[in-house]
C-alpha atoms as a PDB file:
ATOM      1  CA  UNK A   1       3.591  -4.503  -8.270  1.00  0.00           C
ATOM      2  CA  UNK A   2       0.317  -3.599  -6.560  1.00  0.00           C
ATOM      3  CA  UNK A   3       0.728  -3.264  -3.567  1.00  0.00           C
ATOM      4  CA  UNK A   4       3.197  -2.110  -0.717  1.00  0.00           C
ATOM      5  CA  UNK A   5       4.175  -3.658   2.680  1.00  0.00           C
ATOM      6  CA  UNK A   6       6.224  -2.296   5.725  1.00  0.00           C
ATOM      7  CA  UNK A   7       6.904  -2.862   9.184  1.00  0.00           C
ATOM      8  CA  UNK A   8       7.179  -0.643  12.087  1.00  0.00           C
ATOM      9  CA  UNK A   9      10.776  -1.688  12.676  1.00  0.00           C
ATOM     10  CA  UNK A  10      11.232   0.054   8.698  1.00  0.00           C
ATOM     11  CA  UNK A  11      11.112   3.149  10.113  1.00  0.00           C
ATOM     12  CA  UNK A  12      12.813   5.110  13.392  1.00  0.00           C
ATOM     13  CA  UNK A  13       9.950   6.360  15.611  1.00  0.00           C
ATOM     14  CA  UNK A  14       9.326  10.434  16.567  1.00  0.00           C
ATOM     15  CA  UNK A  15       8.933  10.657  19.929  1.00  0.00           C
ATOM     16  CA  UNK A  16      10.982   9.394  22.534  1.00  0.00           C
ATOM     17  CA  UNK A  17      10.896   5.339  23.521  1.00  0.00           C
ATOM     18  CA  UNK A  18      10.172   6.182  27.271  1.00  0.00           C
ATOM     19  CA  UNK A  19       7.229   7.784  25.889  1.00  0.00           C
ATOM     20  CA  UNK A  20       6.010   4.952  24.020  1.00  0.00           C
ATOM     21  CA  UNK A  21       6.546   5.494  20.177  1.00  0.00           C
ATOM     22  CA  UNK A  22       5.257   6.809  16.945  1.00  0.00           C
ATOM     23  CA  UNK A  23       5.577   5.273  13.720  1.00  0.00           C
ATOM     24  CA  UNK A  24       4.922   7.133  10.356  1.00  0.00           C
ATOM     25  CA  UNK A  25       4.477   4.313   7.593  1.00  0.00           C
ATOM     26  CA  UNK A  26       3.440   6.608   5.062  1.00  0.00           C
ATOM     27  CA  UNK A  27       6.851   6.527   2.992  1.00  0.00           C
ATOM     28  CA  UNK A  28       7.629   2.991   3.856  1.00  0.00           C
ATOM     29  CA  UNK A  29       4.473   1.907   1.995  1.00  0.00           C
ATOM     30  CA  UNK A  30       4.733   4.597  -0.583  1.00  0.00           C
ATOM     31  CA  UNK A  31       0.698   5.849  -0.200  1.00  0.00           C
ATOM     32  CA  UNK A  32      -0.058   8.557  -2.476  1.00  0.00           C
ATOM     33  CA  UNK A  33      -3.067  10.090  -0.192  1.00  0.00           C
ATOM     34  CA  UNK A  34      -3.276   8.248   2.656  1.00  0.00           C
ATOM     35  CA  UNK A  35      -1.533   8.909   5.990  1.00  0.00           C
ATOM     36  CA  UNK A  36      -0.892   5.761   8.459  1.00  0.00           C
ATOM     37  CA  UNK A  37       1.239   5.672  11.925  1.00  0.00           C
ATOM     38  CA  UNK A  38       1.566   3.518  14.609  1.00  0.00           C
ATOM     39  CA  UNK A  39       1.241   5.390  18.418  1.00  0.00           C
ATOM     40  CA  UNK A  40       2.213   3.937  21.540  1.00  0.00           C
ATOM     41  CA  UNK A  41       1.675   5.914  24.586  1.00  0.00           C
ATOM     42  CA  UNK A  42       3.298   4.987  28.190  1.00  0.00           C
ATOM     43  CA  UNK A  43       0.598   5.551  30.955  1.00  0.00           C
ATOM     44  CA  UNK A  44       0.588   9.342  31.921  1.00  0.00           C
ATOM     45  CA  UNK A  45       1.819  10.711  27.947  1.00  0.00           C
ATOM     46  CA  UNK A  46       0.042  12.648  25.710  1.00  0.00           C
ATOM     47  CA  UNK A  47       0.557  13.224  22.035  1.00  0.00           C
ATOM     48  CA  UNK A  48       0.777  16.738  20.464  1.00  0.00           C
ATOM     49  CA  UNK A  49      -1.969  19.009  20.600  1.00  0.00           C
ATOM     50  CA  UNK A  50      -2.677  20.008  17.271  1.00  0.00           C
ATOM     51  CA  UNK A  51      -5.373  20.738  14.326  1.00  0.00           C
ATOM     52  CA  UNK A  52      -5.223  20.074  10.558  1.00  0.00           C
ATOM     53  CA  UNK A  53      -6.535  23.244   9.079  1.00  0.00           C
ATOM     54  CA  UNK A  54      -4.153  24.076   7.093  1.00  0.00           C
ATOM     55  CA  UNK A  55      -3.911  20.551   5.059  1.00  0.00           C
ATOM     56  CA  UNK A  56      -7.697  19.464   5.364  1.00  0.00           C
ATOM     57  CA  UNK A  57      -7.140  16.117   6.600  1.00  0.00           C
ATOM     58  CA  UNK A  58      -9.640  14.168   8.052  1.00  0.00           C
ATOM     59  CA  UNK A  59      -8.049  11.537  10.311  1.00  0.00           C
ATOM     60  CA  UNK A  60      -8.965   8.180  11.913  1.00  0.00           C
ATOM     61  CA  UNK A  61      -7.620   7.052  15.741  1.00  0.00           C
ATOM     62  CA  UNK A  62      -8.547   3.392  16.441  1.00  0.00           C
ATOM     63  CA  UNK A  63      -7.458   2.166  19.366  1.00  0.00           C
ATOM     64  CA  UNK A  64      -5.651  -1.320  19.147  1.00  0.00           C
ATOM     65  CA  UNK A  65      -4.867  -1.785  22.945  1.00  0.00           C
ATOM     66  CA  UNK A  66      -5.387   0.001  26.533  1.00  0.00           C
ATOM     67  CA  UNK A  67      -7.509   3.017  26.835  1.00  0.00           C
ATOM     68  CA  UNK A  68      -7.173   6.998  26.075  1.00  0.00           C
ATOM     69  CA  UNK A  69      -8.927   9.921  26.013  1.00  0.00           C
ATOM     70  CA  UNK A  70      -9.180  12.144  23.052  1.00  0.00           C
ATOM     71  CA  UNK A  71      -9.283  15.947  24.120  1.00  0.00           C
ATOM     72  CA  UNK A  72     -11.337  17.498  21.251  1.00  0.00           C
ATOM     73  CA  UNK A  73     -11.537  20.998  21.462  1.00  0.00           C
ATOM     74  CA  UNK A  74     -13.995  21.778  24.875  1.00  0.00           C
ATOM     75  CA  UNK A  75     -15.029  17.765  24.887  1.00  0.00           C
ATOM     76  CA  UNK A  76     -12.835  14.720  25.723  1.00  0.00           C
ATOM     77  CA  UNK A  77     -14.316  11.439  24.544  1.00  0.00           C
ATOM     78  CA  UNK A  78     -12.831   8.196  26.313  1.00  0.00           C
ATOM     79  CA  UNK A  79     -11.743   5.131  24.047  1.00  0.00           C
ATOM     80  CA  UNK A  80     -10.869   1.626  24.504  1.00  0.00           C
ATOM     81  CA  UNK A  81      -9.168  -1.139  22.608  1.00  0.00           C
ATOM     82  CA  UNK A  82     -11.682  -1.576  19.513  1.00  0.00           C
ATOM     83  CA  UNK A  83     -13.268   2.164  19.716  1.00  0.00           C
ATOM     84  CA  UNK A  84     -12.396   4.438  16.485  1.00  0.00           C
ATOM     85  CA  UNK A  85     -13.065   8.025  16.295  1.00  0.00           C
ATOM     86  CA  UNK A  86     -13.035  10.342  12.972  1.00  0.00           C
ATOM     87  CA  UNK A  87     -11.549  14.179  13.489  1.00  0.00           C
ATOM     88  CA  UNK A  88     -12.560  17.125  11.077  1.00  0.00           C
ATOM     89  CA  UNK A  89      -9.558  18.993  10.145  1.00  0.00           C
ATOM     90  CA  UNK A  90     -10.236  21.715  11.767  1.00  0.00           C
ATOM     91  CA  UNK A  91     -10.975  20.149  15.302  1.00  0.00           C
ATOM     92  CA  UNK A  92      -8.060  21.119  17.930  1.00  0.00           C
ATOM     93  CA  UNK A  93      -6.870  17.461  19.300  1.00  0.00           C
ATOM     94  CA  UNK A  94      -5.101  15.859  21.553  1.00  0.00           C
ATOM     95  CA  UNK A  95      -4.439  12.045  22.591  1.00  0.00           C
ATOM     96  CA  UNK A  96      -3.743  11.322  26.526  1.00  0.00           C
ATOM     97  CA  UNK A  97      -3.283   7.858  28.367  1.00  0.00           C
ATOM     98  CA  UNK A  98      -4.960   8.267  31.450  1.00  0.00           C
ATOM     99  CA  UNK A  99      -4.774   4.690  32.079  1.00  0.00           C
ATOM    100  CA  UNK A 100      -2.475   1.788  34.025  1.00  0.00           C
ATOM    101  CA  UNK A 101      -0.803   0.177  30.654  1.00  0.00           C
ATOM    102  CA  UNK A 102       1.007   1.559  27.524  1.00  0.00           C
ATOM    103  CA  UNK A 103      -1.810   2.399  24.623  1.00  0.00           C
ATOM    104  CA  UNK A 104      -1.219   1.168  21.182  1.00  0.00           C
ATOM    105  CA  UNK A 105      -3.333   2.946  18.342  1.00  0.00           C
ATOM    106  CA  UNK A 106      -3.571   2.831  14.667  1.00  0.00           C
ATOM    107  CA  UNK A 107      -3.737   6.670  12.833  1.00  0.00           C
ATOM    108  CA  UNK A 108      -4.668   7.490   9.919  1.00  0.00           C
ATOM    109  CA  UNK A 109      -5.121  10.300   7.761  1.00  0.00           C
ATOM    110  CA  UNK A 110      -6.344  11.706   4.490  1.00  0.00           C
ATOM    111  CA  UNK A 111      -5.494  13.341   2.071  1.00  0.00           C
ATOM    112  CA  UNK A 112      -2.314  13.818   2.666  1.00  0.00           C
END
């Protein structure tokens, strides 16, 4: 078969569901190199601070619904339903919502 599908509700979520929830679809559509999760953020969460040094993976936020802001190392850049933003691996970041409604984003990383 060529291709793959999957659902959220395939796979348990990572963080807590009064925090919102993550989603890591990566095994549930069996990609090879590419890394895709679902985030929801309540208002007043943040994700993990973190970098990708070690693995070199470039990765892709897109922001589906509500608003965030994107601490990237010494800057934060503010994003809205339809904004995207691409991270070098080696960028410290960290995803906050700020805002007045749960934030729904797309992720995506590669290569895994």
């Amino acid at each position: 078969m060529g291709y793959d599908t999957a659902s959220r509700s395939d796979v348990e979520s990572i963080i807590p569901e009064d925090a919102g929830g993550m989603w890591f679809l990566k095994d549930a559509l069996e990609t090879d190199v590419l890394g895709l999760s679902v985030l929801e953020l309540e208002p007043g969460v943040e994700g993990k601070e973190h970098d990708e040094t070690e693995t070199g993976q470039e990765e892709v936020y897109y922001v589906v619904e509500g608003s965030v802001e994107v601490s990237v190392g010494e800057e934060t850049v503010s994003l809205e339903g339809g904004d995207g933003i691409r991270l070098d691996p080696e960028e410290s970041r960290q995803i906050h919502n700020r805002g007045d409604v749960r934030a729904t984003l797309v992720l995506a990383g590669a290569p895994l």
